[in-house]
Protein backbone atom coordinates (compact mmCIF):
# COMPACT_ATOMS: atom_id res chain seq x y z
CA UNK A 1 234.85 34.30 -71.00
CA UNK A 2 235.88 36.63 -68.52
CA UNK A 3 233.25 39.65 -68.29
CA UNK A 4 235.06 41.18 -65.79
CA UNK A 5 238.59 41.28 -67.68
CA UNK A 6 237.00 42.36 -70.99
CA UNK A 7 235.06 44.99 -69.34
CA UNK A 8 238.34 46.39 -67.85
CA UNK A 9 239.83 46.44 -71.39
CA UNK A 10 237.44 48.06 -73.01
CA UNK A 11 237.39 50.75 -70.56
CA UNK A 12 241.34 50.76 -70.33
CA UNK A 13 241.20 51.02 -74.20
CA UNK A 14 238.73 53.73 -74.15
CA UNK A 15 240.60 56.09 -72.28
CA UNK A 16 243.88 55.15 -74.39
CA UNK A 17 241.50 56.77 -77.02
CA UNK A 18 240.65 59.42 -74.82
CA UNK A 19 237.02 59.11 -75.36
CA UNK A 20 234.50 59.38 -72.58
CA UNK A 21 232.07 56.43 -72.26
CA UNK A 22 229.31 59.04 -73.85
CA UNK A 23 231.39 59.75 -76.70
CA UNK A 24 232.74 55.76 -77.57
CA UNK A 25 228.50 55.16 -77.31
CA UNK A 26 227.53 57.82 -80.08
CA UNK A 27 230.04 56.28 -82.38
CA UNK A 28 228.80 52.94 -81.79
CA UNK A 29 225.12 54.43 -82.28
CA UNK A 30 224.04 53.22 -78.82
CA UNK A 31 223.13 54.22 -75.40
CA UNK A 32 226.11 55.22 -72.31
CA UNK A 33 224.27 53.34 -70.09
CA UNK A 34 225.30 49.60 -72.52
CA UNK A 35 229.51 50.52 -72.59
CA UNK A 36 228.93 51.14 -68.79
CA UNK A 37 227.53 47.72 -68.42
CA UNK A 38 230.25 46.28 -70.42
CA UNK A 39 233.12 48.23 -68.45
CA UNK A 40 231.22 46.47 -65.64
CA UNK A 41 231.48 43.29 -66.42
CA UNK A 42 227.58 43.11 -66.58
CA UNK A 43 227.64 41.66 -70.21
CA UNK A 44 229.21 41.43 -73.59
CA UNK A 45 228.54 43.47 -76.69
CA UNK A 46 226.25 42.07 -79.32
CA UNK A 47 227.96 39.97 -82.41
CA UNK A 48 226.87 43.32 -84.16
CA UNK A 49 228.84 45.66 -82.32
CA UNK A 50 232.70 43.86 -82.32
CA UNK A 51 233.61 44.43 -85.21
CA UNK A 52 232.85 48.11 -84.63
CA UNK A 53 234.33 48.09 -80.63
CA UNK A 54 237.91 46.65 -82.23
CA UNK A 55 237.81 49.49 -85.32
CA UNK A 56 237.30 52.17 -82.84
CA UNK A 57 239.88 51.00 -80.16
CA UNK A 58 242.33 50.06 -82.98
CA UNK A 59 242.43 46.27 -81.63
CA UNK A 60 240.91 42.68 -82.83
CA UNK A 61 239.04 40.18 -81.91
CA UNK A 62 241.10 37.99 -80.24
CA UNK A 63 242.36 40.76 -78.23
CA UNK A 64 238.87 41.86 -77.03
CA UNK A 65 238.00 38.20 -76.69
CA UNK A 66 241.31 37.94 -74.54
CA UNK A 67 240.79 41.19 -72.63
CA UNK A 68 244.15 41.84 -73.08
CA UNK A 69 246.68 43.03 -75.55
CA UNK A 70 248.25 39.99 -77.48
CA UNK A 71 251.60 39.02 -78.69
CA UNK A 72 252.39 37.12 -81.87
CA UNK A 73 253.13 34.11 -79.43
CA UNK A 74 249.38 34.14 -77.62
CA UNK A 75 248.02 34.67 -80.49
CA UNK A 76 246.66 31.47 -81.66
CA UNK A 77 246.25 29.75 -78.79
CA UNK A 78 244.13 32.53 -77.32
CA UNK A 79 242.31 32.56 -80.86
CA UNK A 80 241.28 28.47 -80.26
CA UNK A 81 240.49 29.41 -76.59
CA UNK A 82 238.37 32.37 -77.08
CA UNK A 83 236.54 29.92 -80.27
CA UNK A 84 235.95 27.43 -77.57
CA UNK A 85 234.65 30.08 -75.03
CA UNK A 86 232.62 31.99 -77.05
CA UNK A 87 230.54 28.74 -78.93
CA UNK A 88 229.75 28.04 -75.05
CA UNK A 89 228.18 31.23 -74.14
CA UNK A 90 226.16 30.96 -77.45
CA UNK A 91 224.58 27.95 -76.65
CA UNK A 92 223.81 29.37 -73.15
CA UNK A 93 222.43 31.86 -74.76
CA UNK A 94 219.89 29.73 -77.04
CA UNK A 95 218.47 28.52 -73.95
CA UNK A 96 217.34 31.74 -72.12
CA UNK A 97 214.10 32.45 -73.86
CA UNK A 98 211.24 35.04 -73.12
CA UNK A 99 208.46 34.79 -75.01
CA UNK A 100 209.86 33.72 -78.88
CA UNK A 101 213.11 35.95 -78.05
CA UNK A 102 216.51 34.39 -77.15
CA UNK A 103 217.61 36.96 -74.58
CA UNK A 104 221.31 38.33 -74.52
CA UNK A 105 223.82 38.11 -71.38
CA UNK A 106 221.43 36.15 -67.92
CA UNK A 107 222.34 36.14 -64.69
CA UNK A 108 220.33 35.52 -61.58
CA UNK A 109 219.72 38.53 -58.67
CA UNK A 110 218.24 39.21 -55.65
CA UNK A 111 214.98 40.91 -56.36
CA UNK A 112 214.55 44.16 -55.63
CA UNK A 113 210.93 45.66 -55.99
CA UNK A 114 212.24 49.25 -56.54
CA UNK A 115 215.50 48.12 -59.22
CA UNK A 116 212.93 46.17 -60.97
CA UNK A 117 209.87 48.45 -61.39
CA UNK A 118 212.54 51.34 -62.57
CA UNK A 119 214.59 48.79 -64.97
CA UNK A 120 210.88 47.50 -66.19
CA UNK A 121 209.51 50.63 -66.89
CA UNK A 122 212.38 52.20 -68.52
CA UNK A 123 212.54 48.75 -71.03
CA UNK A 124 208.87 49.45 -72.07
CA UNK A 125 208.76 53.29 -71.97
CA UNK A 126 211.66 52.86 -74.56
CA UNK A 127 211.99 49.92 -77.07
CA UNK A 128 209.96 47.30 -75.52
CA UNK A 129 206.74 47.62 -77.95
CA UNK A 130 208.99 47.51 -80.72
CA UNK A 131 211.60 44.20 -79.52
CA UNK A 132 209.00 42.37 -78.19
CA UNK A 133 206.08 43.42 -80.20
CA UNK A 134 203.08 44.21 -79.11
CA UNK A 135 200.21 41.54 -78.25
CA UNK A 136 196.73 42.24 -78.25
CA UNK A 137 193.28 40.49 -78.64
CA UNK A 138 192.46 38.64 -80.42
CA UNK A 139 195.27 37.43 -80.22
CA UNK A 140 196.57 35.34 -76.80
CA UNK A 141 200.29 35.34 -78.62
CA UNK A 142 202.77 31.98 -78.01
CA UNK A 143 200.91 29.77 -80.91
CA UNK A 144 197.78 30.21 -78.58
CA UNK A 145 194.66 29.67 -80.59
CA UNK A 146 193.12 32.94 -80.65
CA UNK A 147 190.11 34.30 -78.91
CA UNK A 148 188.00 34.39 -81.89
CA UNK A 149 188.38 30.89 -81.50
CA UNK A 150 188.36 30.65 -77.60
CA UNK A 151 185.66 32.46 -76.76
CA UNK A 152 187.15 32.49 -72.80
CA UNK A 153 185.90 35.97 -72.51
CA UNK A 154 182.23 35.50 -73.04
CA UNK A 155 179.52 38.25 -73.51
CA UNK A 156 180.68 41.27 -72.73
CA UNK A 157 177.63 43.44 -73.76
CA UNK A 158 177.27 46.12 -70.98
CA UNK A 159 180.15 44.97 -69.06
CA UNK A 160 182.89 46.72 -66.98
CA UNK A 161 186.32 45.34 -68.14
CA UNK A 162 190.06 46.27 -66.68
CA UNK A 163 192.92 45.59 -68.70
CA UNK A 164 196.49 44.79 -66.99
CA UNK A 165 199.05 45.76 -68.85
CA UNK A 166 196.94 47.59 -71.57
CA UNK A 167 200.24 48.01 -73.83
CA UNK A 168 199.05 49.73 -77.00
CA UNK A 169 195.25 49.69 -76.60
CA UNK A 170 194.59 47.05 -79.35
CA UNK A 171 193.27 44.81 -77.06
CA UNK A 172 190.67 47.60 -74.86
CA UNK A 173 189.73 48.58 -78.22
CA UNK A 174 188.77 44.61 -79.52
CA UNK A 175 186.62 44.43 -76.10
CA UNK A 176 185.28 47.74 -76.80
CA UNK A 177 183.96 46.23 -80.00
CA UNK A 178 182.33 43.33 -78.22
CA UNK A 179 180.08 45.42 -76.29
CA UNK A 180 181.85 46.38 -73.14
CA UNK A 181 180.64 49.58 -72.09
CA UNK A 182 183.25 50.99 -69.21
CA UNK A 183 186.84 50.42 -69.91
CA UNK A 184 190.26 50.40 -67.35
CA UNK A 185 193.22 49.78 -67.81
CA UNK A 186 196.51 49.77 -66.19
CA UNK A 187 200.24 49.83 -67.05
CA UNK A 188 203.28 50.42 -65.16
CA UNK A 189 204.93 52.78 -67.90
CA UNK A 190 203.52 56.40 -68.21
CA UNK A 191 204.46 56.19 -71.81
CA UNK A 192 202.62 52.98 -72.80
CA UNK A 193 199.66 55.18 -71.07
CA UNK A 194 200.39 58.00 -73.46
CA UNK A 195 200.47 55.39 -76.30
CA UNK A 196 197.23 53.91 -74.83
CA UNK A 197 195.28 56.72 -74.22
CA UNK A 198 196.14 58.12 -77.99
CA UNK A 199 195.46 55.28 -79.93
CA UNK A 200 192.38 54.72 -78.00
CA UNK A 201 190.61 58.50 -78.42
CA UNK A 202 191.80 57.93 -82.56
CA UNK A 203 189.34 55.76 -82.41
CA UNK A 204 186.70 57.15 -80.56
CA UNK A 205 186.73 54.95 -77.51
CA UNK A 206 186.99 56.31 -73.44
CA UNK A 207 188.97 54.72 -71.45
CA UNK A 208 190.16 55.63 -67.88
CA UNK A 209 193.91 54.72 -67.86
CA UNK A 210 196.22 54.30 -64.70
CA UNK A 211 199.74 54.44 -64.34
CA UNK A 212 200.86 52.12 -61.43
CA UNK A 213 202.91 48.47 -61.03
CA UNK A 214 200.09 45.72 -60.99
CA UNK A 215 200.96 44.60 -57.35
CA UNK A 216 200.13 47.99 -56.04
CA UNK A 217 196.57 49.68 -54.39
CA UNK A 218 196.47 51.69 -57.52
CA UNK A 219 192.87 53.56 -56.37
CA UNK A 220 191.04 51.14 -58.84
CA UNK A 221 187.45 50.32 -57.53
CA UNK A 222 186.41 47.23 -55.48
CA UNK A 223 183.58 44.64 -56.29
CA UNK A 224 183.15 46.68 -59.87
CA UNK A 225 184.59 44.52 -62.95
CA UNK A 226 182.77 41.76 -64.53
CA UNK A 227 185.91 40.89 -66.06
CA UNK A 228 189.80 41.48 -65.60
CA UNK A 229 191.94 40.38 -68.40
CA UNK A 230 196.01 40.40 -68.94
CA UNK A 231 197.32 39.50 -72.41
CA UNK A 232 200.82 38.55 -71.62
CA UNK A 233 201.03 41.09 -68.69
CA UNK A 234 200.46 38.84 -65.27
CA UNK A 235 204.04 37.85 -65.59
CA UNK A 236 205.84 41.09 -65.11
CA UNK A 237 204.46 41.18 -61.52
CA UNK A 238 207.05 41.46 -58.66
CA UNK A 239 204.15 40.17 -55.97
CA UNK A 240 202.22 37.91 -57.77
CA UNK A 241 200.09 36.74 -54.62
CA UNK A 242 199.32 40.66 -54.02
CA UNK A 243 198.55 41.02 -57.42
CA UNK A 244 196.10 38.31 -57.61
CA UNK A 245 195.00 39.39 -54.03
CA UNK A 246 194.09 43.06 -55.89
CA UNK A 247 192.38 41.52 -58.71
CA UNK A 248 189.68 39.47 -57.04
CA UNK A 249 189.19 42.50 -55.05
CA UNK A 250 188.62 44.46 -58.36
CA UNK A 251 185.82 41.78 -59.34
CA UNK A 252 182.23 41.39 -58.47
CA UNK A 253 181.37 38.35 -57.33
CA UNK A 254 180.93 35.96 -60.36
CA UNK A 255 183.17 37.97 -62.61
CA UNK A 256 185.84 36.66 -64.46
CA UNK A 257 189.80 36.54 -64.32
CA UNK A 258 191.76 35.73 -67.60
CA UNK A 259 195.31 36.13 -68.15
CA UNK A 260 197.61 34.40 -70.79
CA UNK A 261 201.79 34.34 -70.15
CA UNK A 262 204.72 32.42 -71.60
CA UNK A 263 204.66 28.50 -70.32
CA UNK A 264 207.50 27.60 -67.45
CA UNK A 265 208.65 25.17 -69.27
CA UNK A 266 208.91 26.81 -72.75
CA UNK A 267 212.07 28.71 -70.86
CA UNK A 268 213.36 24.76 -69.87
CA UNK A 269 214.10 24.03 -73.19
CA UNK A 270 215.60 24.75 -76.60
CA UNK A 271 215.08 22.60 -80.61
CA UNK A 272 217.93 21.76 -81.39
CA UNK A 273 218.48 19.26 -84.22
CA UNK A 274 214.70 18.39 -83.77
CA UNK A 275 215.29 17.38 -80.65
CA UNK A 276 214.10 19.59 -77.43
CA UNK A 277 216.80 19.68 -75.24
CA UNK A 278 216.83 20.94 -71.27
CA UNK A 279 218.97 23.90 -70.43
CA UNK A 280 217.38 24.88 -67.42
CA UNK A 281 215.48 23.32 -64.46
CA UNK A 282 211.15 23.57 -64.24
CA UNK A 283 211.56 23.84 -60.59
CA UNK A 284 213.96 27.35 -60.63
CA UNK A 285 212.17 29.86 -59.57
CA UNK A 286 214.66 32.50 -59.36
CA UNK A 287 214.71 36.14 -60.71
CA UNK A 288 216.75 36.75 -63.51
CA UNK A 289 218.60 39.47 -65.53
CA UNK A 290 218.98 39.69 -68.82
CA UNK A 291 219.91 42.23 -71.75
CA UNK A 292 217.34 43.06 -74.24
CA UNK A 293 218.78 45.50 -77.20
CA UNK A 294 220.44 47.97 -75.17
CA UNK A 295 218.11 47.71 -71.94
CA UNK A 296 217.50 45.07 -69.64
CA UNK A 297 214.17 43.59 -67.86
CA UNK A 298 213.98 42.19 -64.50
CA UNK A 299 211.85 38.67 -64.30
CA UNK A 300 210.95 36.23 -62.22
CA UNK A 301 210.51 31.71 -63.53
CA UNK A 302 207.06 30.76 -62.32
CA UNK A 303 205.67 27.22 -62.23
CA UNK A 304 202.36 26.69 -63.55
CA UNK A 305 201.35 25.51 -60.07
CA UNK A 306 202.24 28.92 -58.37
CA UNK A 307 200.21 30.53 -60.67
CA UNK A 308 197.22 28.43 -60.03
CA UNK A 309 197.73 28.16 -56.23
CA UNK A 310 197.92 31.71 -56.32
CA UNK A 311 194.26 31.77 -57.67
CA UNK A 312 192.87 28.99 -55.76
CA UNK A 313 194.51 30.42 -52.65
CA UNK A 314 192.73 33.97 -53.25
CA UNK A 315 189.29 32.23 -53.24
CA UNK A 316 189.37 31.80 -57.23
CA UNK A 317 187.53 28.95 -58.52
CA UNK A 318 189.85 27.96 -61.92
CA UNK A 319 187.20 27.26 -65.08
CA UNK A 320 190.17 26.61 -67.54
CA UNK A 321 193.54 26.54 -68.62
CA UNK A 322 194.87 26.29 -72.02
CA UNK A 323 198.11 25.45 -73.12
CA UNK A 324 197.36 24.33 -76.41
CA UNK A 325 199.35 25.03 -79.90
CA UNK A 326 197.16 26.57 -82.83
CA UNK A 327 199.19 23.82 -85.27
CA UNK A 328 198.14 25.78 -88.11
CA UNK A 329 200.22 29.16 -87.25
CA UNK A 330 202.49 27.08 -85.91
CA UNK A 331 203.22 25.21 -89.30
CA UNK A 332 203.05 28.29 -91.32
CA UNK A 333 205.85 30.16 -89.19
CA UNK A 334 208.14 27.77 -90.86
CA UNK A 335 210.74 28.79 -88.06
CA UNK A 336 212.11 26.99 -84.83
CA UNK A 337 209.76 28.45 -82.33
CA UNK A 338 206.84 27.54 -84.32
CA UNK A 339 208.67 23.67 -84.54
CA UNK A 340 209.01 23.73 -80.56
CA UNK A 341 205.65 24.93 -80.54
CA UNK A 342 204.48 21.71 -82.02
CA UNK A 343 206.68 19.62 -79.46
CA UNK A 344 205.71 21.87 -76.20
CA UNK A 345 203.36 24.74 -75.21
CA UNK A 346 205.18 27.85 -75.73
CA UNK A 347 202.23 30.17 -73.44
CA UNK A 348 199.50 28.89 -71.55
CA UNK A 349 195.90 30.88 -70.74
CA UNK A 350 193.89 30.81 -67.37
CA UNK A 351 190.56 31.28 -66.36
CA UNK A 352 189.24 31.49 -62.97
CA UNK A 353 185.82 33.08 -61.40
CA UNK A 354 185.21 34.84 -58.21
């Protein structure tokens, strides 16, 4: 399909309508920012939204399909056209997968640190808790057995423990209940803080809480954690090297670095028919775009090697890494992700000592 063409009709339509893009996104019930992107040619509207668009702008499907205004001539061979079209952007779409979410419209881009810290924080300060739910120990999320069962974190009576990516505070507040005695944590939105930092005095737990990207000198202390720990937050990092390069700095010699993320090659493929087929390749380690609800988030494809010669090049020495399937969950999800997550790891976990 052409973006670029529908985008131009939309907007063309729009102003026929003499609506302003603010006004066309309150009927809709969504944000200007999403029928800018569209009138871009930066992505399509959900399935959800068409039937809507073509009420509003008096047109139908075809027609928005088309980009164009049809005569009773086009009509239906446009109509077989735009079937053909849009069956091939849905499988595309089944195979762009973050976490156990297909995402909406991909496309690759030229990292920028600053675009993707703002577009980043914005998704999370907004609806990222609640579209991606929230993960939090015990649990490593991905059909990862959990750390009840794991045990990678050890004793933590006493300890000093930083948090990366401390979300909700579920997960400071399960190490607070193993014993750990100071608690940090960091997050790049000044929301999830908020959230953090909330939930956290509820319960009667301190916490010192800072507000910076991962990859950054953020003022926390050197040679003071026993351990540092990231439940699904490692991955958002624009500089992984630096931010691995911060974290053994953070440790004390001995202390422990464990972090879990989605597997590389959980984004490679998609069940189909029982059968795992490859959409993308393992070796792409590009940075993507791609819509989420009405946002977007900015990532980068990792190999499990740059990951661990990230570590190993930082002066970690690597104790474990886990990338199995807790078959159990798995079989009682009763849904395709848990399938594939019989077939393939779907998140792997790492832990390496300074």
């Amino acid at each position: 399909m052409d973006l670029i063409k529908i985008g131009s009709f939309i907007a063309e339509m729009r102003r026929q309508h003499k609506l302003t893009q603010r006004e066309f996104a309150d009927i809709l019930g969504i944000s200007d920012k999403t029928v800018s992107k569209w009138e871009c040619g930066k992505g399509m509207p959900e399935l959800s939204l068409m039937l809507p668009i073509c009420e509003v702008l008096e047109i139908n499907l075809n027609e928005l399909f088309s980009g164009e205004k049809l005569t009773d001539a086009d009509y239906r061979k446009k109509a077989e056209e735009n079937m053909i079209s849009l069956i091939r952007e849905t499988e595309k779409m089944k195979k762009n997968i973050v976490g156990g979410d297909v995402l909406g419209q991909v496309c690759n881009i030229d990292m920028n640190v600053e675009e993707v810290h703002k577009t980043n924080t914005e998704f999370w300060s907004t609806i990222g808790s609640e579209l991606l739910g929230t993960t939090s120990l015990p649990s490593w999320g991905g059909y990862l057995p959990s750390e009840d069962k794991l045990n990678l974190l050890g004793d933590l009576t006493g300890k000093r423990v930083l948090e990366i990516g401390c979300g909700n505070g579920g997960s400071l507040k399960y190490v607070s209940e193993l014993g750990a005695t100071d608690l940090w944590g960091i997050d790049i939105s000044a929301n999830q803080i908020e959230r953090t930092r909330s939930f956290l005095e509820a319960q009667g737990i301190k916490a010192k809480l800072v507000c910076s990207p991962m990859e950054e000198n953020c003022g926390v202390p050197d040679d003071y954690f026993d351990l540092v720990y990231s439940v699904y937050g490692i991955g958002w990092t624009t500089d992984l090297d630096s931010t691995v390069k911060h974290v053994y700095s953070y440790l004390k010699k001995g202390g422990v670095f464990v972090f879990g993320w989605s597997h590389p090659i959980h984004k490679c493929v998609s069940l189909e028919n029982g059968k795992l087929i490859f959409g993308n390749s393992y070796f792409n380690e590009e940075w993507y775009r791609a819509d989420m609800g009405d946002k977007e988030i900015m990532l980068c494809n990792r190999m499990l090697s740059t990951y661990i010669n990230a570590l190993a090049d930082k002066g970690f020495v690597i104790e474990e890494l886990v990338e199995e399937t807790d078959k159990e969950i798995a079989i009682a999800s009763k849904n395709d992700f848990g399938r594939k997550a019989l077939m393939v790891p779907t998140a792997f976990i790492i832990k390496a000592r300074k």
